[in-house]
C-alpha atoms as a PDB file:
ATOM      1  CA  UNK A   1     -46.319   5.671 -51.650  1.00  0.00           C
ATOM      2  CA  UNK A   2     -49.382   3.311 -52.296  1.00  0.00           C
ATOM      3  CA  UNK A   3     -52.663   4.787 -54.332  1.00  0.00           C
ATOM      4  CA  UNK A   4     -55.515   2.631 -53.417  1.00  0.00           C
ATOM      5  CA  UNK A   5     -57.512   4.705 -56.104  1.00  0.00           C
ATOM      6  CA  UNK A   6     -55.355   4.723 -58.662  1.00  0.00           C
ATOM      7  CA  UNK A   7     -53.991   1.181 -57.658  1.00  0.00           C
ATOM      8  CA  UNK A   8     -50.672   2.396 -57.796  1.00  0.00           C
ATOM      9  CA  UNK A   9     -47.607   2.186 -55.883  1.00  0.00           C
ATOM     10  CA  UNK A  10     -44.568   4.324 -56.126  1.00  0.00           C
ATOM     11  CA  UNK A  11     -40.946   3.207 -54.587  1.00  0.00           C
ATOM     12  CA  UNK A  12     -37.917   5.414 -54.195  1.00  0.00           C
ATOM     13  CA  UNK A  13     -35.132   3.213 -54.646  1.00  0.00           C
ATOM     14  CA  UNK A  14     -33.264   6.756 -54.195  1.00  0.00           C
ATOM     15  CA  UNK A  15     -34.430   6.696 -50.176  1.00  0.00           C
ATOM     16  CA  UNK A  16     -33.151   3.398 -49.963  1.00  0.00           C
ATOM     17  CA  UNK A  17     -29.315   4.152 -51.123  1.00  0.00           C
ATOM     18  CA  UNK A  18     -29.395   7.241 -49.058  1.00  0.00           C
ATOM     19  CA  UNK A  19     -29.794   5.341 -45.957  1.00  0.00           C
ATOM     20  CA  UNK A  20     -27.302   2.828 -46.866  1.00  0.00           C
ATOM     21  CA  UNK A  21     -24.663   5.829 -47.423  1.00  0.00           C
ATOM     22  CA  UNK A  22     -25.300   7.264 -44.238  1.00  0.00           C
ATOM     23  CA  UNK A  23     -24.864   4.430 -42.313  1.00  0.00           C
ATOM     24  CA  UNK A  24     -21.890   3.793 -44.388  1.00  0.00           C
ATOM     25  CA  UNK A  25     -20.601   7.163 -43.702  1.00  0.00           C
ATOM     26  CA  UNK A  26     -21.048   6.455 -40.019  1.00  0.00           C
ATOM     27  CA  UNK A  27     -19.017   3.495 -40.313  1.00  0.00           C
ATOM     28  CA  UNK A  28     -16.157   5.161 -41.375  1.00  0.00           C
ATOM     29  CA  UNK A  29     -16.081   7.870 -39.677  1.00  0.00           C
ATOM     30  CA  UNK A  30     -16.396   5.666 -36.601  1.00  0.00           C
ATOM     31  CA  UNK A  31     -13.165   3.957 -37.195  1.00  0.00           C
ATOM     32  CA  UNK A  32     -11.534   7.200 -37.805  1.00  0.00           C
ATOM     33  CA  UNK A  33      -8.592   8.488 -35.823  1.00  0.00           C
ATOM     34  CA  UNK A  34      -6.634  11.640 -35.975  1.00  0.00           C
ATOM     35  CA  UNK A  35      -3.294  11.089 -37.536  1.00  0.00           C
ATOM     36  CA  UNK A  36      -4.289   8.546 -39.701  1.00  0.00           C
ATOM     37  CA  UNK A  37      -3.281   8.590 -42.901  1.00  0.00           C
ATOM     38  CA  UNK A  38      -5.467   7.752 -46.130  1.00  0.00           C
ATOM     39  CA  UNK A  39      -5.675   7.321 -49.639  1.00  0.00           C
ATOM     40  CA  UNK A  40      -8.504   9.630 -51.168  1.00  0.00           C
ATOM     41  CA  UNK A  41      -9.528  11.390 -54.970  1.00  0.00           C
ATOM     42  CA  UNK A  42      -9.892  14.797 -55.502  1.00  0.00           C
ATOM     43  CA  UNK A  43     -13.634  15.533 -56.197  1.00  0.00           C
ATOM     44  CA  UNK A  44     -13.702  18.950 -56.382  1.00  0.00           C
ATOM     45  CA  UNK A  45     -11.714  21.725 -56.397  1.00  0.00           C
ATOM     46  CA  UNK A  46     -13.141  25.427 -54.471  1.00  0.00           C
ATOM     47  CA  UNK A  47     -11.502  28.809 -54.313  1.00  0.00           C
ATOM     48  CA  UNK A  48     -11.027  27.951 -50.546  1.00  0.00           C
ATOM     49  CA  UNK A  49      -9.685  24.561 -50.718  1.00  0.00           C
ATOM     50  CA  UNK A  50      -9.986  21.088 -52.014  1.00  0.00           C
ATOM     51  CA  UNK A  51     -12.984  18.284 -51.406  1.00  0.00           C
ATOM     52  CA  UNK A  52     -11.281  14.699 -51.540  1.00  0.00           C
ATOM     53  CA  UNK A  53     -13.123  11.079 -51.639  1.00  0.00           C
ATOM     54  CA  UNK A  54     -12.308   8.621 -48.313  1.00  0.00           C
ATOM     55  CA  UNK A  55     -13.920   6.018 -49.889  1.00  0.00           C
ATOM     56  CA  UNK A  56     -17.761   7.177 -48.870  1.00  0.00           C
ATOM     57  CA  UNK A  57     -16.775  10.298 -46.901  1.00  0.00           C
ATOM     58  CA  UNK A  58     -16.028  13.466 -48.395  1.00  0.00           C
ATOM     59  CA  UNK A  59     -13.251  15.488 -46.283  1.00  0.00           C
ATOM     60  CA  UNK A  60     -11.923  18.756 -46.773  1.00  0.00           C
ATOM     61  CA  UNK A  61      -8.232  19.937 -47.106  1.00  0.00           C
ATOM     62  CA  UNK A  62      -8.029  24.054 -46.485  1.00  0.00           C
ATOM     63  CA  UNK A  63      -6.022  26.149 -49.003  1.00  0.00           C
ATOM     64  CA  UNK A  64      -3.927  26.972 -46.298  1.00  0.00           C
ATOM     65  CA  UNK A  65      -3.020  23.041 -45.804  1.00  0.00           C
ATOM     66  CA  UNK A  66      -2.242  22.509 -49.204  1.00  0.00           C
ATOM     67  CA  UNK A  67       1.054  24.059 -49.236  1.00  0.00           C
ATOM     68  CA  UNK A  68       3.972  25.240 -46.951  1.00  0.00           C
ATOM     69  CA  UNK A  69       3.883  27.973 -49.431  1.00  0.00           C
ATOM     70  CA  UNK A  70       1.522  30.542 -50.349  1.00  0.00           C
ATOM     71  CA  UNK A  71      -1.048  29.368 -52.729  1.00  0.00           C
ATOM     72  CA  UNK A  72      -3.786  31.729 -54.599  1.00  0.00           C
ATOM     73  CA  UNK A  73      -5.748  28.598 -56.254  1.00  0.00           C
ATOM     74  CA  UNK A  74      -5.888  25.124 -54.750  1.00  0.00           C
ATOM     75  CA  UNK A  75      -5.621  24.114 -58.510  1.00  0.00           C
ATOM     76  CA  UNK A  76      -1.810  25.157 -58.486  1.00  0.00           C
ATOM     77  CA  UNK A  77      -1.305  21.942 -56.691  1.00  0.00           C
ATOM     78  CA  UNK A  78      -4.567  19.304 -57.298  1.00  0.00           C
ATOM     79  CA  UNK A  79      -5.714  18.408 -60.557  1.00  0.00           C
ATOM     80  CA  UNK A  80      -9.345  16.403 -60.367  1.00  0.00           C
ATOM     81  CA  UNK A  81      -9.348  12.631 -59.639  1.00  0.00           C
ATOM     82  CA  UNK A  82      -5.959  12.769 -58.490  1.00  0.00           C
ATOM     83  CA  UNK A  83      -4.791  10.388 -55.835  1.00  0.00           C
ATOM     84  CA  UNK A  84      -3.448  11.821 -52.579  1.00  0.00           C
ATOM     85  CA  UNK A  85      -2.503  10.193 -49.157  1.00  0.00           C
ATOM     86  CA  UNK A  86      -4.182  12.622 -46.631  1.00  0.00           C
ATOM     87  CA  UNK A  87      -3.418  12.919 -42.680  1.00  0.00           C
ATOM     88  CA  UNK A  88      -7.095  13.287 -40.959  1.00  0.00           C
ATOM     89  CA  UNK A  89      -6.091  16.297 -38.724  1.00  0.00           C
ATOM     90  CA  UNK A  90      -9.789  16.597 -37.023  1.00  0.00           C
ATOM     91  CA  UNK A  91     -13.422  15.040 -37.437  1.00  0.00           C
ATOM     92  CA  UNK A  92     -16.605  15.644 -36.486  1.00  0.00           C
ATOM     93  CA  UNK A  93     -18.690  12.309 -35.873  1.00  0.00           C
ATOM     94  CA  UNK A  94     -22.197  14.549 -34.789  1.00  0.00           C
ATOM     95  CA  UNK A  95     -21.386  17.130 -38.210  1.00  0.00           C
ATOM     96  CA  UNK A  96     -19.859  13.884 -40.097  1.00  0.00           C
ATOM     97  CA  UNK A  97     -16.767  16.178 -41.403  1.00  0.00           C
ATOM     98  CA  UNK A  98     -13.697  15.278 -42.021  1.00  0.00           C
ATOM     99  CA  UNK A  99     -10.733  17.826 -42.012  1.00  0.00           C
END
């Protein structure tokens, strides 16, 4: 954002990393392949499943994939920043999700 009045200029070095993680995020999702399997972190931890780190891309593991067994908390079975090797089941490149 430039000022001429003021003489001032403003950068958003914020606008610049976003762009770089989205076309990182593009990258991986573009070598992606269903079956695969992967070595994310547990990020966060919802009533309806689990939100784990690919490295850049965020996928999601459903309560009900968790366990063979009936679960009422994904935090039965996950603690935070745990390591897990995930299968990719699905993906969406348009959506950029990762089940």
């Amino acid at each position: 954002k430039i000022n001429h009045e003021f003489k001032n200029v403003v950068v958003s070095h914020k606008a610049l990393i976003e762009a770089d993680i989205e076309e990182q995020k593009k990258e991986i999702i573009g070598q992606l392949e269903k079956g695969q399997v992967l070595e994310g972190t547990v990020k966060n931890i919802t009533s309806y499943g689990v939100f784990v780190d690919l490295g850049g891309v965020d996928g999601l593991i459903h309560i009900t994939d968790l366990s063979w067994s009936r679960i009422n908390h994904p935090n039965e079975i996950v603690e935070l920043d745990q390591k897990l090797n995930v299968v990719i089941l699905d993906f969406d490149e348009a959506k950029t999700r990762i089940q």
